[in-house]
Protein backbone atom coordinates (compact mmCIF):
# COMPACT_ATOMS: atom_id res chain seq x y z
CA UNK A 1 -18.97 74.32 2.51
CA UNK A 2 -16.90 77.45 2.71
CA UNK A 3 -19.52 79.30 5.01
CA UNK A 4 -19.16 76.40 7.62
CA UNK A 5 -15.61 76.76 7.36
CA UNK A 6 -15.61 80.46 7.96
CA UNK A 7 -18.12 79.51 10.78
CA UNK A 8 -16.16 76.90 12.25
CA UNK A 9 -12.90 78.88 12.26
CA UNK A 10 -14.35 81.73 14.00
CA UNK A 11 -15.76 79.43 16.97
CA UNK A 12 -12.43 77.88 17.30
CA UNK A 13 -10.78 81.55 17.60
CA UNK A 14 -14.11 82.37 19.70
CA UNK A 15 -13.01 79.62 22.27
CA UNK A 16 -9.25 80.49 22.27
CA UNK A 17 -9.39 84.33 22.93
CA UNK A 18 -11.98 84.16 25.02
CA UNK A 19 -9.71 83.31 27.87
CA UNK A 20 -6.68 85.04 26.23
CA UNK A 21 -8.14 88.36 26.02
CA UNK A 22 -9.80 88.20 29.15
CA UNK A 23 -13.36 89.17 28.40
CA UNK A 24 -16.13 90.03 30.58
CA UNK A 25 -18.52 88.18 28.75
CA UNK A 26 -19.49 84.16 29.07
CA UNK A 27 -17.41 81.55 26.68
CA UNK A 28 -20.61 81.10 25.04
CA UNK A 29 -21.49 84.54 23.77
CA UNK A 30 -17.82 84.95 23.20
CA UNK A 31 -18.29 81.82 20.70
CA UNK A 32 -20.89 83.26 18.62
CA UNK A 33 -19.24 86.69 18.30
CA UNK A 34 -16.48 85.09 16.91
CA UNK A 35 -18.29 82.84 14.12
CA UNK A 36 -20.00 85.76 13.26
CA UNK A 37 -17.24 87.87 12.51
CA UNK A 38 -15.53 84.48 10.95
CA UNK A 39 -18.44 84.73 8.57
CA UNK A 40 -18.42 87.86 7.98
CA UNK A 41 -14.77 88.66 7.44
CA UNK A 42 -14.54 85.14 5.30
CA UNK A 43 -17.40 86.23 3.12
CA UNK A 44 -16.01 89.99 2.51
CA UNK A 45 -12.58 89.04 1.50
CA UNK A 46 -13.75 86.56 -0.14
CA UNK A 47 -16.12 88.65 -2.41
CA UNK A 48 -13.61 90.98 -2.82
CA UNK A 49 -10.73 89.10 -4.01
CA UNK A 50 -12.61 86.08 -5.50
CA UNK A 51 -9.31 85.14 -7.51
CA UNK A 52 -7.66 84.41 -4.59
CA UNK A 53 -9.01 81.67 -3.77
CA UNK A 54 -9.75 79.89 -0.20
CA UNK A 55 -6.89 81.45 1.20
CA UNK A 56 -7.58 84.77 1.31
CA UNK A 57 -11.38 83.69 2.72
CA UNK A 58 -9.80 82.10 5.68
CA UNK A 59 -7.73 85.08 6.32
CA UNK A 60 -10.79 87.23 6.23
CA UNK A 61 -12.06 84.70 8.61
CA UNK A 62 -9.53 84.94 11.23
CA UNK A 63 -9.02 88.73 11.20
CA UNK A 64 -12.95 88.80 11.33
CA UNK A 65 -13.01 87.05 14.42
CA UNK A 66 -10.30 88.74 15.96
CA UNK A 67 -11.46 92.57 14.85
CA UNK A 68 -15.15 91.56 16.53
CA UNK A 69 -14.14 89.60 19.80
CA UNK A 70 -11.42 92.83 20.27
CA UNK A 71 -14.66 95.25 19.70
CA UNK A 72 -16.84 93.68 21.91
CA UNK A 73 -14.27 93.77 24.47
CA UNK A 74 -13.60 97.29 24.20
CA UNK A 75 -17.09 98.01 24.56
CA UNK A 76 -17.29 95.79 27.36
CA UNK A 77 -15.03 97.50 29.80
């Protein structure tokens, strides 16, 4: 359940900043950066601080997103 979270958060992120950050790609691609580095990011803080809780996973999610769709655009321009 937690891995479709992570997934689904980083979609919804990948949809949003997309169009905020002005990328050269497609909305599409953009979309499946983002749940990738949702899962990613969700499943690394989440190994790392298990104690934490689903908070810290969702974090992980968001700045997993964010840190991937920002790299891709970088190496986009």
């Amino acid at each position: 359940m937690m891995l479709l979270i992570y997934i689904l958060i980083g979609v919804v992120l990948g949809a949003f900043f997309s169009y905020a950050l002005d990328m050269k790609t497609d909305t599409g691609p953009a979309i499946a950066i983002a749940g990738l580095g949702g899962l990613v990011g969700g499943l690394l803080l989440h190994i790392i601080l298990p104690f934490c809780g689903m908070l810290f996973g969702i974090v992980g999610a968001v700045l997993g997103a964010l840190l991937l769709l920002w790299l891709v655009s970088l190496i986009a321009r």
